[in-house]
PDB file of N, CA and C in Angstrom:
ATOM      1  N   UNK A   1     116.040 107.679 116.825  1.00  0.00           N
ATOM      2  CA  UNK A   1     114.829 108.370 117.251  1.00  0.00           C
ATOM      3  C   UNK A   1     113.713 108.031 116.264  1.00  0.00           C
ATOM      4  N   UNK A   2     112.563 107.777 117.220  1.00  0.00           N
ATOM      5  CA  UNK A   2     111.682 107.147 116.090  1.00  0.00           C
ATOM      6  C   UNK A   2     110.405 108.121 116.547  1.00  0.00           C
ATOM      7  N   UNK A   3     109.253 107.689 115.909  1.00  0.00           N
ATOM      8  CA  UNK A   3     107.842 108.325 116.009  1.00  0.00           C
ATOM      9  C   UNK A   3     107.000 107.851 116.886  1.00  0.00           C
ATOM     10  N   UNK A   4     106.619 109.019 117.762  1.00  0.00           N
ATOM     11  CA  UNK A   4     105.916 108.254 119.123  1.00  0.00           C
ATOM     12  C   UNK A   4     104.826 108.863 118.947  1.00  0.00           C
ATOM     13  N   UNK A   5     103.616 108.228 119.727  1.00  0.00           N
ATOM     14  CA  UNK A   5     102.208 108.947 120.307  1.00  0.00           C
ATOM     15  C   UNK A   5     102.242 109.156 121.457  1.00  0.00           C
ATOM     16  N   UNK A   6     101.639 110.420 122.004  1.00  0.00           N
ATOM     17  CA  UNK A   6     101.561 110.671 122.766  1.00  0.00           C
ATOM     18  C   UNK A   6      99.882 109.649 123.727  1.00  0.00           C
ATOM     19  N   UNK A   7     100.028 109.752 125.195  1.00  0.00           N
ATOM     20  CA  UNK A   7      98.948 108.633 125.723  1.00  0.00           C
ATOM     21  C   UNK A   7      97.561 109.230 125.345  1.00  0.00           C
ATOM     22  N   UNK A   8      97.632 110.657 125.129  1.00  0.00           N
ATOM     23  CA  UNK A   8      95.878 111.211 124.536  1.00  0.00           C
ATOM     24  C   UNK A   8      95.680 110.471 123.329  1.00  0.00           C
ATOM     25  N   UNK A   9      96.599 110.317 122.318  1.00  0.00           N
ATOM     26  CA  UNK A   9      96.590 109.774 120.966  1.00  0.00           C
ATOM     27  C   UNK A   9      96.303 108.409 120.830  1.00  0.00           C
ATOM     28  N   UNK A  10      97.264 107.493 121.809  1.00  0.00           N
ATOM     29  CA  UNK A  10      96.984 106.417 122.047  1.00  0.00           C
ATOM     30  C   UNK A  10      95.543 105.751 122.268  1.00  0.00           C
ATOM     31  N   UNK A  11      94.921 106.747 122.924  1.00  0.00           N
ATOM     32  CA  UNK A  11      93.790 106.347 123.833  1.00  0.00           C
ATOM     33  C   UNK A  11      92.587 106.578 122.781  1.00  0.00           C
ATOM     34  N   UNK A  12      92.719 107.468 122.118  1.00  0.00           N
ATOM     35  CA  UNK A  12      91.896 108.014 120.892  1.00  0.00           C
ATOM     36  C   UNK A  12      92.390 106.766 119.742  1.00  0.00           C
ATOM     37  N   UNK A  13      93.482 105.816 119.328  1.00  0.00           N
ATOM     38  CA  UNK A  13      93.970 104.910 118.917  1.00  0.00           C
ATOM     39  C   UNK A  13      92.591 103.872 119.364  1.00  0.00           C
ATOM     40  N   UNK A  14      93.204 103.264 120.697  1.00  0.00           N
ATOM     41  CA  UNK A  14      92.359 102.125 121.030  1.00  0.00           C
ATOM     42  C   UNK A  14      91.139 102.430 120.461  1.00  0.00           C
ATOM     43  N   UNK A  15      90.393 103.365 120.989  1.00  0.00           N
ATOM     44  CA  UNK A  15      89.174 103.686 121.289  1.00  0.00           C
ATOM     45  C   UNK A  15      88.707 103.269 119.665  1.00  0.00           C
ATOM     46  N   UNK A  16      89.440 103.979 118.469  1.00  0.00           N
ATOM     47  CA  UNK A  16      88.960 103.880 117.173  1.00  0.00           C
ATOM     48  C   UNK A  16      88.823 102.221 116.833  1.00  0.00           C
ATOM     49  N   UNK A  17      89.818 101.249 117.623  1.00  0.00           N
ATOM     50  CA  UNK A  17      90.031  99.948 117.077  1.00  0.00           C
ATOM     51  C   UNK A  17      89.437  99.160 117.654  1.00  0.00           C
ATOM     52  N   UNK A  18      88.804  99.225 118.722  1.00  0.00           N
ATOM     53  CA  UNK A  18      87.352  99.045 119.986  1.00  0.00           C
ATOM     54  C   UNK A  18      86.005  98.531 118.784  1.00  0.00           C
ATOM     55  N   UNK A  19      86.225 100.030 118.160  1.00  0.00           N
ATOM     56  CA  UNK A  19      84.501 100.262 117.267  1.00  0.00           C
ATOM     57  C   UNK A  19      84.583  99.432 116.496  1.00  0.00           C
ATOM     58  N   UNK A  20      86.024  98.573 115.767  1.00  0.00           N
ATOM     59  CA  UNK A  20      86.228  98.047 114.649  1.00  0.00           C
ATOM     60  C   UNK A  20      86.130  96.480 114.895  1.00  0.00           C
ATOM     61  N   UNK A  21      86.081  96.793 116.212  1.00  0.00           N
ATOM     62  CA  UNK A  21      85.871  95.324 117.102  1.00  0.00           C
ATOM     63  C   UNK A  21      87.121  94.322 116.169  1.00  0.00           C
ATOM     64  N   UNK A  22      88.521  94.894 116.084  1.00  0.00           N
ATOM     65  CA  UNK A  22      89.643  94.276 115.721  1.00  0.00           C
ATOM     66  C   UNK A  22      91.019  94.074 116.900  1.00  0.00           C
ATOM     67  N   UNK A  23      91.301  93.187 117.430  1.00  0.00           N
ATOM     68  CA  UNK A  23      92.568  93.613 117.416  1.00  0.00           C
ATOM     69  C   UNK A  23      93.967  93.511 117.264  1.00  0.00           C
ATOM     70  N   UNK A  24      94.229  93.189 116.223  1.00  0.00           N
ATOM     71  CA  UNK A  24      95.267  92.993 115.398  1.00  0.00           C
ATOM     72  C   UNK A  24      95.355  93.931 114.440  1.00  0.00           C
ATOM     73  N   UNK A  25      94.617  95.160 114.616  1.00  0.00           N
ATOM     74  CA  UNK A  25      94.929  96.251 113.431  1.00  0.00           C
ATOM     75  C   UNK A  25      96.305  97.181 114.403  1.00  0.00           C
ATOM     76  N   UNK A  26      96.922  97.943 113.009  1.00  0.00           N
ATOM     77  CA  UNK A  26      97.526  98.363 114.440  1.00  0.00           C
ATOM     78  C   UNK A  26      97.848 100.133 113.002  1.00  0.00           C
ATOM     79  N   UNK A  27      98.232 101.133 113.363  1.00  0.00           N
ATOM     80  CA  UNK A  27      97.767 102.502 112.835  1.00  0.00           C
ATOM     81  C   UNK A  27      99.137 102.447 112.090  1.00  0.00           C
ATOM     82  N   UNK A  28      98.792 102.915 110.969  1.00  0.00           N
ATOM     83  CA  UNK A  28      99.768 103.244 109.766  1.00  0.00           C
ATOM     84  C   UNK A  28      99.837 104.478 109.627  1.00  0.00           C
ATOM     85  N   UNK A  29     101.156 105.108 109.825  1.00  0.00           N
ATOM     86  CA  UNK A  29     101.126 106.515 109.359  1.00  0.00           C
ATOM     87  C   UNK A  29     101.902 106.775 108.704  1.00  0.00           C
ATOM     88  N   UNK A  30     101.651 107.784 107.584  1.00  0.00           N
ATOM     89  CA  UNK A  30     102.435 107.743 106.499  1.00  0.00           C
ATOM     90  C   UNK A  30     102.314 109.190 105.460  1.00  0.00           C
ATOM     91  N   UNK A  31     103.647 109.533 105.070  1.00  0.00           N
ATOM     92  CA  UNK A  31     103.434 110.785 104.329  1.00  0.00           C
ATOM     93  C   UNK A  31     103.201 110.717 103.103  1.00  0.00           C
ATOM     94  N   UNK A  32     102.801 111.360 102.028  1.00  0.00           N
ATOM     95  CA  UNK A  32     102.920 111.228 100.819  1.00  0.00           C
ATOM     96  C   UNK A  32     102.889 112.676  99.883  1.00  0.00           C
ATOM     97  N   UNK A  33     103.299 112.938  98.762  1.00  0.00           N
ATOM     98  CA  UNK A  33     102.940 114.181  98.074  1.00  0.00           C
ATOM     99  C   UNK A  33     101.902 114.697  98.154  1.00  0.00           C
ATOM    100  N   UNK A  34     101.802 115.966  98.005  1.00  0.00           N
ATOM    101  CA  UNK A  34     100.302 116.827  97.678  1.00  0.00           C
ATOM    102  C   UNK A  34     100.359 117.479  99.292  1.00  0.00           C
ATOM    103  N   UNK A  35      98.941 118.069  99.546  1.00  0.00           N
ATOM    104  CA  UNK A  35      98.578 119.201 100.203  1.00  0.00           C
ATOM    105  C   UNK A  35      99.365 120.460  99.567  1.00  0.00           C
ATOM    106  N   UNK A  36      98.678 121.256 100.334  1.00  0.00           N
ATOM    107  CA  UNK A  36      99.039 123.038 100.389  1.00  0.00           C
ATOM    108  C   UNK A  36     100.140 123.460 100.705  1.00  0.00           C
ATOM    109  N   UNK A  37     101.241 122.001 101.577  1.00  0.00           N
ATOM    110  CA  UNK A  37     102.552 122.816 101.602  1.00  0.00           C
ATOM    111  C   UNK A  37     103.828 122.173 100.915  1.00  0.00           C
ATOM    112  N   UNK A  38     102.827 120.765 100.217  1.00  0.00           N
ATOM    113  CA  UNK A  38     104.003 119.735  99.476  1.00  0.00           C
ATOM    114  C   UNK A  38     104.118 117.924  99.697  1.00  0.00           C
ATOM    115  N   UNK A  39     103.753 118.253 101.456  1.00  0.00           N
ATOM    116  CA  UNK A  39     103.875 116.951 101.571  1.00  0.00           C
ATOM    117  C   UNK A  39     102.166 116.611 102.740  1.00  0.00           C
ATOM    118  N   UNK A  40     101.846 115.269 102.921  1.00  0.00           N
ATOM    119  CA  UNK A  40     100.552 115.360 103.818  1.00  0.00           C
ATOM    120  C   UNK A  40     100.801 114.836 104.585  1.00  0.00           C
ATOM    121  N   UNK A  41     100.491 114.439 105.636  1.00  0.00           N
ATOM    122  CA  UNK A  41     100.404 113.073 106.286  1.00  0.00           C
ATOM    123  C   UNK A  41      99.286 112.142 106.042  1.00  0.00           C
ATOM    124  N   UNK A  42      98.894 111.213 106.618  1.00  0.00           N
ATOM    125  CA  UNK A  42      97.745 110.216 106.394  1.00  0.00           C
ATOM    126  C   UNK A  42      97.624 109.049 107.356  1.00  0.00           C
ATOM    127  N   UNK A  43      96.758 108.745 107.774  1.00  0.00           N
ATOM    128  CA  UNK A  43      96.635 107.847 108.803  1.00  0.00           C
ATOM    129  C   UNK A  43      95.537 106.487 107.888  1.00  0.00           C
ATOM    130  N   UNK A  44      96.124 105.168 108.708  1.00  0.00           N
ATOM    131  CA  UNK A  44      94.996 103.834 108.507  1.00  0.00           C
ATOM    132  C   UNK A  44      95.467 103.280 109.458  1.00  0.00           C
ATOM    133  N   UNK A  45      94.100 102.317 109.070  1.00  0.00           N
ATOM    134  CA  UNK A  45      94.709 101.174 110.150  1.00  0.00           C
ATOM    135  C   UNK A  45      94.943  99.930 108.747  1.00  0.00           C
ATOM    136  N   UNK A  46      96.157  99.064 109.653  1.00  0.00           N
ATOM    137  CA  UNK A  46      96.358  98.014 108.389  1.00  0.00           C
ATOM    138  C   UNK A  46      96.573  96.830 109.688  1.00  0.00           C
ATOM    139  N   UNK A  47      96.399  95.626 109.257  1.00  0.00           N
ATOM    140  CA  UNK A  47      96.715  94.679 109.937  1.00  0.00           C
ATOM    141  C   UNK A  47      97.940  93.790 109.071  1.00  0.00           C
ATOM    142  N   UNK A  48      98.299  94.158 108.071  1.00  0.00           N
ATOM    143  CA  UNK A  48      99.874  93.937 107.101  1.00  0.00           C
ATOM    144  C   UNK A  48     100.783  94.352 107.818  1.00  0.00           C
ATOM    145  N   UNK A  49     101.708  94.009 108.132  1.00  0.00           N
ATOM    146  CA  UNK A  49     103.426  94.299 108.701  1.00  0.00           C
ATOM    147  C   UNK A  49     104.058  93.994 107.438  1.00  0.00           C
ATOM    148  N   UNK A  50     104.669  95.231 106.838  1.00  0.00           N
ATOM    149  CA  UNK A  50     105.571  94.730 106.033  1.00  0.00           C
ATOM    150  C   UNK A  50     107.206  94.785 106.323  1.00  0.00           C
ATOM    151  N   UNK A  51     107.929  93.923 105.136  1.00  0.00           N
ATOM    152  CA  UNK A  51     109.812  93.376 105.740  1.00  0.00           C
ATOM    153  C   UNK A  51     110.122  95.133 106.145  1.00  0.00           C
ATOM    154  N   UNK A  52     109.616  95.782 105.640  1.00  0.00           N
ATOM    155  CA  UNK A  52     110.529  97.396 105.659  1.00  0.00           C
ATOM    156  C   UNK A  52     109.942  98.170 106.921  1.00  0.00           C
ATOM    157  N   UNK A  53     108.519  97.529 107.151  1.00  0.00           N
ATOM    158  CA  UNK A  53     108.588  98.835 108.202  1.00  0.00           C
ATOM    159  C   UNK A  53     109.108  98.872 109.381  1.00  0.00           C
ATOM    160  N   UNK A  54     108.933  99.946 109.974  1.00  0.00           N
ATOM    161  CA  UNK A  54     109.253 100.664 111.692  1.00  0.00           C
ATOM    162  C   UNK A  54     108.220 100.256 112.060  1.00  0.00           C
ATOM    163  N   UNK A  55     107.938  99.271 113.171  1.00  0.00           N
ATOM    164  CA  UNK A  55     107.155  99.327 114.239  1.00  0.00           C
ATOM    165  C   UNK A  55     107.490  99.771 115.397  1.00  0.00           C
ATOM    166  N   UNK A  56     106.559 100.411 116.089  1.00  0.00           N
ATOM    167  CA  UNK A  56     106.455 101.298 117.217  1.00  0.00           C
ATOM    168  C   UNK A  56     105.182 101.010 118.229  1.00  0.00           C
ATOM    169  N   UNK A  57     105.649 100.684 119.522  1.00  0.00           N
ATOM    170  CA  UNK A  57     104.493 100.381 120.296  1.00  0.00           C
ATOM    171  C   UNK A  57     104.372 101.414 121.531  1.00  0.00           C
ATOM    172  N   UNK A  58     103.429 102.190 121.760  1.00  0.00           N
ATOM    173  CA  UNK A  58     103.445 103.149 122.717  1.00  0.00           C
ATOM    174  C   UNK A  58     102.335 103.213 123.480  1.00  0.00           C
ATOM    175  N   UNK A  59     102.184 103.009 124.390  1.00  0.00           N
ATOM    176  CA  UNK A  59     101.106 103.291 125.149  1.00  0.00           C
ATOM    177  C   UNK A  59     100.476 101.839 124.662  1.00  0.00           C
ATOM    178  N   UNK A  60     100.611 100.402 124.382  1.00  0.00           N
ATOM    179  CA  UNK A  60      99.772  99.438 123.973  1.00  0.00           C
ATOM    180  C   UNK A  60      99.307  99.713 122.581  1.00  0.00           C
ATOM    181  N   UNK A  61      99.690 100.566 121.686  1.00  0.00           N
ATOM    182  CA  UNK A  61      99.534 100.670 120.283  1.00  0.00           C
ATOM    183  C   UNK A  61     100.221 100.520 119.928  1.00  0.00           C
ATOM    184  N   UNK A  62      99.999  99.892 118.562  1.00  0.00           N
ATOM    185  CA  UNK A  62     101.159  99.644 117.185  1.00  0.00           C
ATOM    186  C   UNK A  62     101.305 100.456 116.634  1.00  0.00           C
ATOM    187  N   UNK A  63     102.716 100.816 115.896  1.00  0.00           N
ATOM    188  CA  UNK A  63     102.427 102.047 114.747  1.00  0.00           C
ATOM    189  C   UNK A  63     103.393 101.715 114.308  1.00  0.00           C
ATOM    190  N   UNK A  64     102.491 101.687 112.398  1.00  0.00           N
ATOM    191  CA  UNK A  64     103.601 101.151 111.548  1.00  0.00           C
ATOM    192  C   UNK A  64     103.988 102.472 110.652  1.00  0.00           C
ATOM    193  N   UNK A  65     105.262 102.434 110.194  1.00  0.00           N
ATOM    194  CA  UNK A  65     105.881 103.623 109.526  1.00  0.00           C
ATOM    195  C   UNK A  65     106.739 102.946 107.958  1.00  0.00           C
ATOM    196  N   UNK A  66     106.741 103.293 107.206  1.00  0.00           N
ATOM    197  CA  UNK A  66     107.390 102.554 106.208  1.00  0.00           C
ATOM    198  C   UNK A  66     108.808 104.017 105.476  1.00  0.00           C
ATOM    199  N   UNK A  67     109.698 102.970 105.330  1.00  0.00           N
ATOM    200  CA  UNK A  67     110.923 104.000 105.310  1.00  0.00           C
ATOM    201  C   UNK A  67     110.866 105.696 104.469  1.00  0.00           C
ATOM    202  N   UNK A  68     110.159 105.757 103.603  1.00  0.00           N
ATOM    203  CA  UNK A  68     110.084 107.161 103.136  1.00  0.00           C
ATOM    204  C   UNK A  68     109.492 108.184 103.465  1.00  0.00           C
ATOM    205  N   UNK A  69     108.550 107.547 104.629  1.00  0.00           N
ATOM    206  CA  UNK A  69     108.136 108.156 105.886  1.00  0.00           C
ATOM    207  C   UNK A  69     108.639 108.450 106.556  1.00  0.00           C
ATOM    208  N   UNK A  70     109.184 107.675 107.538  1.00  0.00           N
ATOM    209  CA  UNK A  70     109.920 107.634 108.235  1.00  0.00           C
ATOM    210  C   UNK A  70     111.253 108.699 108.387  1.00  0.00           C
ATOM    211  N   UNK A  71     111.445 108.524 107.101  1.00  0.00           N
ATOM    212  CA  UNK A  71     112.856 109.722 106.948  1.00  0.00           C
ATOM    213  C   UNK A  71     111.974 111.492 107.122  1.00  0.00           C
ATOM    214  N   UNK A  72     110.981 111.455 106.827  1.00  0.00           N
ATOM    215  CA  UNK A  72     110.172 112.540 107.045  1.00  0.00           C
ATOM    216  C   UNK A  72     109.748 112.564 108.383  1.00  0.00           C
ATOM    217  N   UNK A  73     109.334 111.294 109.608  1.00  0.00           N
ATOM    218  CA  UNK A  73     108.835 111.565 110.383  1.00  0.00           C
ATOM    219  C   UNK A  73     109.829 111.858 111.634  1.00  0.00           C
ATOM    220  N   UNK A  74     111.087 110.942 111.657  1.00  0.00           N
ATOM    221  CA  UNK A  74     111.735 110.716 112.437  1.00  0.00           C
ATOM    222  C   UNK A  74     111.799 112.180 113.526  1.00  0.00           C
ATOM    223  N   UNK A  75     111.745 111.625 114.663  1.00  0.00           N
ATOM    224  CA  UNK A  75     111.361 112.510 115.827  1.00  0.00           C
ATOM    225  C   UNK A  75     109.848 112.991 116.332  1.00  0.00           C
ATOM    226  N   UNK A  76     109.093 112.996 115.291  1.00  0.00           N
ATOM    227  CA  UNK A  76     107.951 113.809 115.571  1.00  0.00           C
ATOM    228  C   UNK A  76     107.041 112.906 116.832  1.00  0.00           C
ATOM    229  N   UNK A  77     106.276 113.550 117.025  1.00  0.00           N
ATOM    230  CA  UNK A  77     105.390 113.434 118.107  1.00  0.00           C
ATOM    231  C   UNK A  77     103.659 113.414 117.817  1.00  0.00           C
ATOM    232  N   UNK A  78     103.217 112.279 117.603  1.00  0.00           N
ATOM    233  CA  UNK A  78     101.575 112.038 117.560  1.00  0.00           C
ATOM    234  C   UNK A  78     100.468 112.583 118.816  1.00  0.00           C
ATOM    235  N   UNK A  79      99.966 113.600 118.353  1.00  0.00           N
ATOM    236  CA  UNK A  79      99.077 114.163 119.525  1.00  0.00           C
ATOM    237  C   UNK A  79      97.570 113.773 119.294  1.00  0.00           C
ATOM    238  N   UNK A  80      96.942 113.673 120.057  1.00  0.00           N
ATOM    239  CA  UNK A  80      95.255 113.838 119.970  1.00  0.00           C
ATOM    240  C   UNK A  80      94.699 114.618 120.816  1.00  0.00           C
ATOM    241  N   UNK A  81      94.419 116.548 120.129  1.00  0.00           N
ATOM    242  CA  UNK A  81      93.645 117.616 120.700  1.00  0.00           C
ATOM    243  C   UNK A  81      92.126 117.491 120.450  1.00  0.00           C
ATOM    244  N   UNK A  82      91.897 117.883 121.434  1.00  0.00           N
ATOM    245  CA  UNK A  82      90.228 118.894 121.237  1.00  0.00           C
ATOM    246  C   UNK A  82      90.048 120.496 121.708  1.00  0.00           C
ATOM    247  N   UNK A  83      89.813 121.231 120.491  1.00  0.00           N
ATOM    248  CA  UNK A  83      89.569 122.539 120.744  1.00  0.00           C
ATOM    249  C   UNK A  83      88.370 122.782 120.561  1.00  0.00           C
ATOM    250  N   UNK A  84      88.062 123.788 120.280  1.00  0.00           N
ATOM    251  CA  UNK A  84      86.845 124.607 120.191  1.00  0.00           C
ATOM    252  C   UNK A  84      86.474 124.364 118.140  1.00  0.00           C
ATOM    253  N   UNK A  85      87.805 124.073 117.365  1.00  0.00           N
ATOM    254  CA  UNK A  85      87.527 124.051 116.130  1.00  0.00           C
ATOM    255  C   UNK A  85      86.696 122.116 115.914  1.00  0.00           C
ATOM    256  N   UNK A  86      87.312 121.417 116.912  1.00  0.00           N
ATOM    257  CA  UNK A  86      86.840 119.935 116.746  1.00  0.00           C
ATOM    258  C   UNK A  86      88.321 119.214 117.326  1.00  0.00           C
ATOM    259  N   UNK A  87      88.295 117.453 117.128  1.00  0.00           N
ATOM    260  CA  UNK A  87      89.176 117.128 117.934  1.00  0.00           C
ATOM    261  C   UNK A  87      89.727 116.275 116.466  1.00  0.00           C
ATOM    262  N   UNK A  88      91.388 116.135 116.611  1.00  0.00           N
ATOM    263  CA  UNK A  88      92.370 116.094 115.582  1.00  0.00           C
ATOM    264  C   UNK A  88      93.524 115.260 115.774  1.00  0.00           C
ATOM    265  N   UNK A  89      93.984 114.436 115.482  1.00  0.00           N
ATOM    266  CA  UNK A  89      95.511 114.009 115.394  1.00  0.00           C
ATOM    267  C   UNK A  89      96.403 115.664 115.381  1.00  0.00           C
ATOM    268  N   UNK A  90      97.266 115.612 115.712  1.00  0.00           N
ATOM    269  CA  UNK A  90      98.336 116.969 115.651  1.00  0.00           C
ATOM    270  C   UNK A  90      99.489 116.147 115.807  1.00  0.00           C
ATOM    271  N   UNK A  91     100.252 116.579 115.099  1.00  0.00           N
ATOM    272  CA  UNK A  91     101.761 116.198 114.473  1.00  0.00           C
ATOM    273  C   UNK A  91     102.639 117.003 114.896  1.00  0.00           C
ATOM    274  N   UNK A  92     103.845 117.196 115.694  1.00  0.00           N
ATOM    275  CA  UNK A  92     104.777 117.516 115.789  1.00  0.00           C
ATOM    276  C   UNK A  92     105.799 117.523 115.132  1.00  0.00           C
ATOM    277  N   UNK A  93     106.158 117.652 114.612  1.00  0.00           N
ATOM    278  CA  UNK A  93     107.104 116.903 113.078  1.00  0.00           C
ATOM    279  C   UNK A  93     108.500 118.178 112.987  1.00  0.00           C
ATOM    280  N   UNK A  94     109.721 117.638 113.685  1.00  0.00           N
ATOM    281  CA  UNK A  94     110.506 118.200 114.043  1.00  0.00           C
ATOM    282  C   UNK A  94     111.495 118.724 112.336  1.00  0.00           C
ATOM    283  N   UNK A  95     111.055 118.066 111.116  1.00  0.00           N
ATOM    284  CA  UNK A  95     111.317 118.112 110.209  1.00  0.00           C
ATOM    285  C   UNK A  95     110.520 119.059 109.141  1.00  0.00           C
ATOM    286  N   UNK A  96     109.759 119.407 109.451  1.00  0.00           N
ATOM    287  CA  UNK A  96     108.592 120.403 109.091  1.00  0.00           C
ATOM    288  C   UNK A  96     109.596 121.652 109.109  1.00  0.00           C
ATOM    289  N   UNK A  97     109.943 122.492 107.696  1.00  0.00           N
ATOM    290  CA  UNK A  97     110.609 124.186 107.916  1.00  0.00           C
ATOM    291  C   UNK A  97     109.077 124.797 108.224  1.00  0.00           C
ATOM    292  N   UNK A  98     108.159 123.876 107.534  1.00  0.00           N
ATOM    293  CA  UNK A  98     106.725 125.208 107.666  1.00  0.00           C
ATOM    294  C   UNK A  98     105.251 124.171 107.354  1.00  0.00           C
ATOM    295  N   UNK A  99     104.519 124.801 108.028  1.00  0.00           N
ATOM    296  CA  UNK A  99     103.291 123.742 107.552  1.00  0.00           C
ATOM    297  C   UNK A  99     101.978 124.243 107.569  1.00  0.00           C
ATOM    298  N   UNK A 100     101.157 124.228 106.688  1.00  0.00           N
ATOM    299  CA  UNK A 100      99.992 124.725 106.288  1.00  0.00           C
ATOM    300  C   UNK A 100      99.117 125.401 107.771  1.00  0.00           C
ATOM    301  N   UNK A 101      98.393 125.993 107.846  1.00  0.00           N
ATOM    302  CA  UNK A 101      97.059 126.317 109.031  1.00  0.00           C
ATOM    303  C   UNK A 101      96.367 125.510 109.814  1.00  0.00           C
ATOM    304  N   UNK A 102      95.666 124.690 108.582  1.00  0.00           N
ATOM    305  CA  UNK A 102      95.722 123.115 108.995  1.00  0.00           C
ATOM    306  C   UNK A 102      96.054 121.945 110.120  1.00  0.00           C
ATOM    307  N   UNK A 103      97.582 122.360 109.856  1.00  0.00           N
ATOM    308  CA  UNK A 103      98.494 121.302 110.237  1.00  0.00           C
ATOM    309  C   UNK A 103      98.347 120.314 109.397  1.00  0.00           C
ATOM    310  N   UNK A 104      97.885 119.488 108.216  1.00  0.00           N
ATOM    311  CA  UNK A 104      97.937 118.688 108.182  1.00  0.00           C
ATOM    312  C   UNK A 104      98.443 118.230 106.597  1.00  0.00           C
ATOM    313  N   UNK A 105      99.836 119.284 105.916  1.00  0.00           N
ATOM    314  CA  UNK A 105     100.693 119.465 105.206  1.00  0.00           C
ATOM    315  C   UNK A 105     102.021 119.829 105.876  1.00  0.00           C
ATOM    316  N   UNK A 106     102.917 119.907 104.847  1.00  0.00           N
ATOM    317  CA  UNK A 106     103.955 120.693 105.623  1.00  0.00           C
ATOM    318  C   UNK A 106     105.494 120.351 104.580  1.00  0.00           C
ATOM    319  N   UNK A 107     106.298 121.300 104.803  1.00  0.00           N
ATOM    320  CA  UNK A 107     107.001 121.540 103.461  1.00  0.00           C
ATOM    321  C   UNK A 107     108.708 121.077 104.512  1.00  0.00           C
ATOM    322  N   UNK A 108     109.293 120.046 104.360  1.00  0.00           N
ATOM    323  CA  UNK A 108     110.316 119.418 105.010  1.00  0.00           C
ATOM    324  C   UNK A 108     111.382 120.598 105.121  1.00  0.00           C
ATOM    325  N   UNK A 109     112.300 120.112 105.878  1.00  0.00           N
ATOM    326  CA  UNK A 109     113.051 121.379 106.429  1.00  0.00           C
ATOM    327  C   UNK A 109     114.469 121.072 105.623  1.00  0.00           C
ATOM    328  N   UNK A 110     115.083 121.760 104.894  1.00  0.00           N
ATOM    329  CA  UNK A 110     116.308 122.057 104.428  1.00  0.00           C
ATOM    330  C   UNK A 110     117.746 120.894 104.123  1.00  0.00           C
ATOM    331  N   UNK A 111     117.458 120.654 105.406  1.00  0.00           N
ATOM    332  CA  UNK A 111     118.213 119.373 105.854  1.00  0.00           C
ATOM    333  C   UNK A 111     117.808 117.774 106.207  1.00  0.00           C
ATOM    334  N   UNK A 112     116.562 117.786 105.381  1.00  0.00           N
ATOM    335  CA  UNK A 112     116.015 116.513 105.463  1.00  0.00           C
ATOM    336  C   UNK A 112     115.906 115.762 104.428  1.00  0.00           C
ATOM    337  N   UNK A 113     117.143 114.694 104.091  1.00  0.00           N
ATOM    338  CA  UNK A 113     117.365 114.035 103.332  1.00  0.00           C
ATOM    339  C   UNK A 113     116.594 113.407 102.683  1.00  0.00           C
ATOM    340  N   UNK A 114     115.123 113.343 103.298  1.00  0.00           N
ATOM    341  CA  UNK A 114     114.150 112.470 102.311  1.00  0.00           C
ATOM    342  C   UNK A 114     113.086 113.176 100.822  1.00  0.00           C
ATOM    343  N   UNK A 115     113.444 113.954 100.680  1.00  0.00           N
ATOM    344  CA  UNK A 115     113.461 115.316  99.795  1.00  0.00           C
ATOM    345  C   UNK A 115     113.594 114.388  98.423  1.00  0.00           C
ATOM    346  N   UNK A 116     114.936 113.921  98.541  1.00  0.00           N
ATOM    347  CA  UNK A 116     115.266 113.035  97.517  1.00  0.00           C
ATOM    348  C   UNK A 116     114.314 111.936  96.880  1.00  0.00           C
ATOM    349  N   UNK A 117     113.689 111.320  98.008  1.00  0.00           N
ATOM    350  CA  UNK A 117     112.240 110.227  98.185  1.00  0.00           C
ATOM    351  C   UNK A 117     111.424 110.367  97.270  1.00  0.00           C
ATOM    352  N   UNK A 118     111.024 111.564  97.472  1.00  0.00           N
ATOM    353  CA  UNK A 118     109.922 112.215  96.990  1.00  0.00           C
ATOM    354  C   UNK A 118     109.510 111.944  95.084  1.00  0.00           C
ATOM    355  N   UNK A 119     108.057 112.661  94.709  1.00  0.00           N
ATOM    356  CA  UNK A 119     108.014 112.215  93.653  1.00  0.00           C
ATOM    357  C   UNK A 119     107.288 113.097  93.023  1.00  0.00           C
TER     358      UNK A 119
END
């Protein structure tokens, strides 16, 4: 089980890589230490494939994941909302015990081996 976008996300994807008038970039997502609940997420675009990562193509997007991510992301689900607060990537992240107000921290769940990763 790997990390998917959903087609709102996707489409909000293209649309960003349109403006960049690129296309060979393809969206990097990736966790790292810090935020309010421990860990963040983070988004780029990279046009690098490296030997380690997960590529993922959904909806005509790339998405690259690199393994210490990955062990954090595995399962989750890439959304693109618009509310009334503004419009957002939203993360599903089936590995998340708890995650900031935000959304865009979140403190891994008990049984998620990549704990160890970490730094």
């Amino acid at each position: 089980m790997s990390v998917v976008l959903t087609e709102a996300a996707a489409e909000k994807v293209q649309h960003l890589l349109q403006q960049q008038e690129t296309s060979n970039m393809k969206l990097r997502v990736f966790v790292s230490g810090g935020g309010c609940s421990g860990f963040q997420y983070g988004f780029t675009f990279d046009d690098e494939i490296r030997d380690t990562d997960e590529v993922v193509e959904n909806y005509g997007v790339g998405l690259l994941v690199d393994p210490m991510s990955l062990d954090l992301l595995k399962g989750a689900e890439i959304d693109y909302q618009t509310s009334l607060q503004g419009e957002s990537f939203v993360i599903r992240n089936p590995n998340a015990a708890s995650t900031c107000g935000c959304g865009k921290s979140f403190t891994p769940s008990e049984s998620s081996d990549a704990c160890s990763h970490a730094a």
